[in-house]
Protein backbone atom coordinates (compact mmCIF):
# COMPACT_ATOMS: atom_id res chain seq x y z
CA UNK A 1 -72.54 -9.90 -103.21
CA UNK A 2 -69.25 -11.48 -102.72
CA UNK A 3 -68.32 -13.88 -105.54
CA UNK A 4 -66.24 -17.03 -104.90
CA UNK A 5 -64.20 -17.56 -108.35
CA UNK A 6 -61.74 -18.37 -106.49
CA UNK A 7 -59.05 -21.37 -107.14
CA UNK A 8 -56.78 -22.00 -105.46
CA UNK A 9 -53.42 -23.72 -107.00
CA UNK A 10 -50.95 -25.64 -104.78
CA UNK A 11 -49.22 -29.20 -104.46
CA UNK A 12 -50.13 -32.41 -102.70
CA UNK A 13 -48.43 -33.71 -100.12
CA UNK A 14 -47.43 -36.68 -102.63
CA UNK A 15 -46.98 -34.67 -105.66
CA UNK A 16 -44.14 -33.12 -103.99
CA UNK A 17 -43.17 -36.45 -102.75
CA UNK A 18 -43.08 -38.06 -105.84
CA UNK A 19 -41.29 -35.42 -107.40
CA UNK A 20 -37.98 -35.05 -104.49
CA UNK A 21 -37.84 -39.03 -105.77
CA UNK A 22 -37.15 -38.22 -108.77
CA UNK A 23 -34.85 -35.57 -108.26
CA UNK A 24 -33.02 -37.58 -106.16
CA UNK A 25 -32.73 -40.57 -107.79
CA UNK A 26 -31.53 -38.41 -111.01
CA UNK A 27 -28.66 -36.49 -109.00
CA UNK A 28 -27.69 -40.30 -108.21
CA UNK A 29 -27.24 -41.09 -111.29
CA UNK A 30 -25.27 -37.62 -112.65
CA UNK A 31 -22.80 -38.33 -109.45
CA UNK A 32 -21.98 -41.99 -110.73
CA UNK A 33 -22.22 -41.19 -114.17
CA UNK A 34 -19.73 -38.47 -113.47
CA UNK A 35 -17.33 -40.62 -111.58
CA UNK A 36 -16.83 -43.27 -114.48
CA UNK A 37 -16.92 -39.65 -117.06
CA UNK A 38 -14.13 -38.82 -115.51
CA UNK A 39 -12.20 -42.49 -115.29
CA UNK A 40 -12.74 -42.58 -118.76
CA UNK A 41 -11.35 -39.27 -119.27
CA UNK A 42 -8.39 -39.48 -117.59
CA UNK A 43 -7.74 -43.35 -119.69
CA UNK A 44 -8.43 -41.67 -122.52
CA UNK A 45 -6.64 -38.53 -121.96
CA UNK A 46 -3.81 -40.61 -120.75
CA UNK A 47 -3.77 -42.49 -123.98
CA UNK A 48 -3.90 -39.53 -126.43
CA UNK A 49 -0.56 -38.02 -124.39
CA UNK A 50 1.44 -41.58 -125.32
CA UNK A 51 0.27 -40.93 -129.10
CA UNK A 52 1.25 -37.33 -128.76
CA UNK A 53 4.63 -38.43 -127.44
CA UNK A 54 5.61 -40.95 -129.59
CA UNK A 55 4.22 -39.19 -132.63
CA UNK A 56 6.55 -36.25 -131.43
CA UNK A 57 9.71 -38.15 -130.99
CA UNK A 58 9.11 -39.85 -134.37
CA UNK A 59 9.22 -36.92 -135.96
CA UNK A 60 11.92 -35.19 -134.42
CA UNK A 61 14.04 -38.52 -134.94
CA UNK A 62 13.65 -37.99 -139.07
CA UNK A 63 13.38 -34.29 -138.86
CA UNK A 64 16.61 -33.88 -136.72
CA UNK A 65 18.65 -36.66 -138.68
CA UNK A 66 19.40 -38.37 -135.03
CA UNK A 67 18.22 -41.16 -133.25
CA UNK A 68 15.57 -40.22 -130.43
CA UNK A 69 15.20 -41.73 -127.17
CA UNK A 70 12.00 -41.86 -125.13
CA UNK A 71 12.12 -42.80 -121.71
CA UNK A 72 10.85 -42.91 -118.10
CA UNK A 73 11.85 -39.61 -116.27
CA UNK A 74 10.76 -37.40 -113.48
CA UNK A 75 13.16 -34.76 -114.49
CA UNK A 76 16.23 -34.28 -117.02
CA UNK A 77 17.52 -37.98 -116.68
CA UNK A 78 15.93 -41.23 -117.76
CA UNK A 79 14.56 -43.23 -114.48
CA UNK A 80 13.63 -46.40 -113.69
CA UNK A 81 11.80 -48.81 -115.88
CA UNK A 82 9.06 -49.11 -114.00
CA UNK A 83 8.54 -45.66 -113.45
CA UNK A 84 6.27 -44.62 -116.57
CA UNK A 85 3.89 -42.81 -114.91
CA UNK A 86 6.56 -40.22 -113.24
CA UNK A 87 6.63 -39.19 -116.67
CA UNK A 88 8.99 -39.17 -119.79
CA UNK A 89 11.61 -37.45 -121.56
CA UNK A 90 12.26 -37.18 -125.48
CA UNK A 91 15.67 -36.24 -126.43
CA UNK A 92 17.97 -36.67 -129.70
CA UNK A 93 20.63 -38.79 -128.69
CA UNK A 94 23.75 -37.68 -130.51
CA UNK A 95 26.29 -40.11 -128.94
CA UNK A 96 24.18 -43.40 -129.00
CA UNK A 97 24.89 -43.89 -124.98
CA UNK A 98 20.61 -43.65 -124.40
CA UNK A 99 21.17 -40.73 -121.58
CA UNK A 100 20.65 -37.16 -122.04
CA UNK A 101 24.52 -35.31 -121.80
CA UNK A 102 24.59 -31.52 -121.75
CA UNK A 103 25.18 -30.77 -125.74
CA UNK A 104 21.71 -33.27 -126.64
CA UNK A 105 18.91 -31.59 -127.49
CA UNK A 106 15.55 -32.30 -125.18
CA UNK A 107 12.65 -32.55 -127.62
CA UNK A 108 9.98 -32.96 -125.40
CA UNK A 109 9.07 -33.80 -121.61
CA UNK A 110 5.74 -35.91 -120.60
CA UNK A 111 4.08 -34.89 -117.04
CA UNK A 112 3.61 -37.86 -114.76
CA UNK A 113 0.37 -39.21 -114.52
CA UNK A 114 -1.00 -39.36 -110.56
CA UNK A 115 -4.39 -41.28 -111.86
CA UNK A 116 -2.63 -44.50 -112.84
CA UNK A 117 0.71 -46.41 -113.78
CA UNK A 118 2.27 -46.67 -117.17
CA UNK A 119 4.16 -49.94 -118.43
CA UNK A 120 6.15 -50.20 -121.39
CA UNK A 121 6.82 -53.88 -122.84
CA UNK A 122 8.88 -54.62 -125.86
CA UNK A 123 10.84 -57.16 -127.94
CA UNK A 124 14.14 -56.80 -126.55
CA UNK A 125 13.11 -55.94 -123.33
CA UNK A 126 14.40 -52.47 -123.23
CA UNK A 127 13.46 -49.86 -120.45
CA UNK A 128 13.49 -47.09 -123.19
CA UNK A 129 12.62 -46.19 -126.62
CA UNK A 130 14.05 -45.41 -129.76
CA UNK A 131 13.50 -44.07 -132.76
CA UNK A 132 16.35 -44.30 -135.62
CA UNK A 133 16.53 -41.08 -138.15
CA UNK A 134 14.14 -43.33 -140.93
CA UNK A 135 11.33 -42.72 -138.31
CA UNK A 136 11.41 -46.59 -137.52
CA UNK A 137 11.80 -47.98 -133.46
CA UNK A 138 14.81 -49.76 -133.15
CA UNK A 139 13.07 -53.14 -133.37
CA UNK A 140 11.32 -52.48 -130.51
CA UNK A 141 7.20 -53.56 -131.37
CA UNK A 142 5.83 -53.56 -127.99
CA UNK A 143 2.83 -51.71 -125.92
CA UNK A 144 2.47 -49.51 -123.38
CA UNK A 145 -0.48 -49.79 -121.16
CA UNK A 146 -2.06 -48.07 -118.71
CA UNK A 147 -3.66 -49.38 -115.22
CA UNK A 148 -6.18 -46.76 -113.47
CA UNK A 149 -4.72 -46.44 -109.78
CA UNK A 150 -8.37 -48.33 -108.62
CA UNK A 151 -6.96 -50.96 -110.68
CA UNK A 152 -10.83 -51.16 -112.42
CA UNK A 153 -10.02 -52.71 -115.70
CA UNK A 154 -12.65 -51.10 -117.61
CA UNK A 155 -10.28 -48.20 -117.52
CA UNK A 156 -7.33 -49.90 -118.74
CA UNK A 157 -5.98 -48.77 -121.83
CA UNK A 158 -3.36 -49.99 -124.47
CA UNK A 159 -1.34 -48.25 -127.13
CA UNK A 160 0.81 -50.98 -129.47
CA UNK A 161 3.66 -49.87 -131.47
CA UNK A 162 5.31 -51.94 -134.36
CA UNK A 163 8.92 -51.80 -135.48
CA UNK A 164 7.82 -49.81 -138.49
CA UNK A 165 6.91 -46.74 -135.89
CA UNK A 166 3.33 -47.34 -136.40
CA UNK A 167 0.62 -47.30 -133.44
CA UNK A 168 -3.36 -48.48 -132.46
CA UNK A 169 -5.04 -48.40 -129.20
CA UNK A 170 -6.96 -51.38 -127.63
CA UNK A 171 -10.53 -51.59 -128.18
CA UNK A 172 -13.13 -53.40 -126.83
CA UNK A 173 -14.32 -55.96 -129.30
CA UNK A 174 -16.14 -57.87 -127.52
CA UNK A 175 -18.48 -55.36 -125.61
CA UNK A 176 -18.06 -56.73 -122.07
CA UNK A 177 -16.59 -53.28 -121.01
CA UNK A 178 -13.16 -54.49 -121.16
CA UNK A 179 -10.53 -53.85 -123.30
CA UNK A 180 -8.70 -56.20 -125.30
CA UNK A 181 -5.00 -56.91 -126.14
CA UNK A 182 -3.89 -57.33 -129.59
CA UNK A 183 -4.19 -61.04 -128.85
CA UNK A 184 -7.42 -60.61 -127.99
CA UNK A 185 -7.58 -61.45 -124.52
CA UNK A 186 -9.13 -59.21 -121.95
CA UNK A 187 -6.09 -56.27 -120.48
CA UNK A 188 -4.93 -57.07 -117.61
CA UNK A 189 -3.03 -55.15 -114.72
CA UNK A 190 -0.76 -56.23 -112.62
C-alpha cells in the first residue's frame, strides 16, 4: 500500500506576482529616498563646515591676540567674492592689509564645495571676514547661504552671523519644506 500524505508546497503564479510589486515599488522608494538623503546631507554637511570655520577663526582671533580674516580661496590667497564655494582660508592678519603675506600665520583652510555655491552677504559689503582679537566680526552681521547646484530650494541652507560673533542656521518654520530667512521669507537662490 502506497500512502499519499503527500503536500506539496509552492507559489501561485500571483503570489509571486504580487510580491515582485512590492519589491519593486519599495526599491523605488529607497532610490528616491536616497537621492533627497543625500541632498540633505550634503546642505547639512555643508552648513556644519561654515560653523566649524567661523567658530575656528573666532577663536584663533582671541586666542592669538590678532585680527583673523576669513575669506574665499582656492589656495594660499583670498579669491574672488563670489567664489565661496572654491573654498576658504583663515589666517591671522598681522599687518591689517586682509591678504595672507609670508610671516602670517594660516589657521585653517576650507575645501571647496562641488555640490553647490556659497554666498556671503554683509553690512558693509565686504568680500571677506573678520574677526577682531575680542572675538567680535568687524561689524560685519551678515549670512552666508548655500544654493544646491540643482538649484532645489528645499536644500538651501543659511547660517547668520551678528556683529557680536554669534551664529543660527535657517529653519523651516513654516513646514512647506523650505527654509526661511531671518526675515522670514522663503531662501532664495539666485
Amino acid at each position: 500500500m502506497v500512502s499519499s500524505d503527500r503536500t506539496t508546497t509552492g507559489v501561485s503564479l500571483i503570489e509571486m506576482l504580487v510580491v515582485i510589486g512590492i519589491v519593486v515599488l519599495l526599491t523605488r522608494f529607497a532610490i528616491f529616498d536616497a537621492g533627497d538623503w543625500i541632498k540633505r546631507q550634503n546642505a547639512d554637511a555643508t552648513m556644519l563646515a561654515l560653523r566649524s570655520a567661523i567658530n575656528t577663526a573666532r577663536h584663533a582671533a582671541v586666542t592669538l591676540n590678532h585680527r583673523v580674516v576669513v575669506c574665499p580661496a582656492a589656495g594660499e590667497q583670498c579669491g574672488r567674492r563670489d567664489r565661496w564655494a572654491d573654498g576658504m582660508l583663515i589666517f591671522a592678519d598681522l599687518n591689517r592689509n586682509r591678504r595672507r603675506d609670508a610671516d602670517e600665520p594660516r589657521v585653517a583652510a576650507l575645501p571647496g564645495f562641488d555640490h553647490g555655491s556659497v554666498s556671503w552677504r554683509s553690512f558693509r559689503n565686504r568680500s571677506y571676514l573678520v574677526f577682531t582679537p575680542r572675538g567680535l566680526t568687524d561689524w560685519q552681521n551678515g549670512h552666508f547661504r548655500y544654493c544646491p547646484a540643482n538649484g532645489d530650494l528645499r536644500w538651501a541652507r543659511q547660517l547668520v552671523l551678528n556683529a557680536a560673533g554669534r551664529m543660527y542656521g535657517s529653519r523651516d518654520s513654516d513646514q512647506d519644506g523650505i527654509h526661511e530667512d531671518a526675515q522670514g521669507a522663503p531662501l532664495v537662490c539666485r
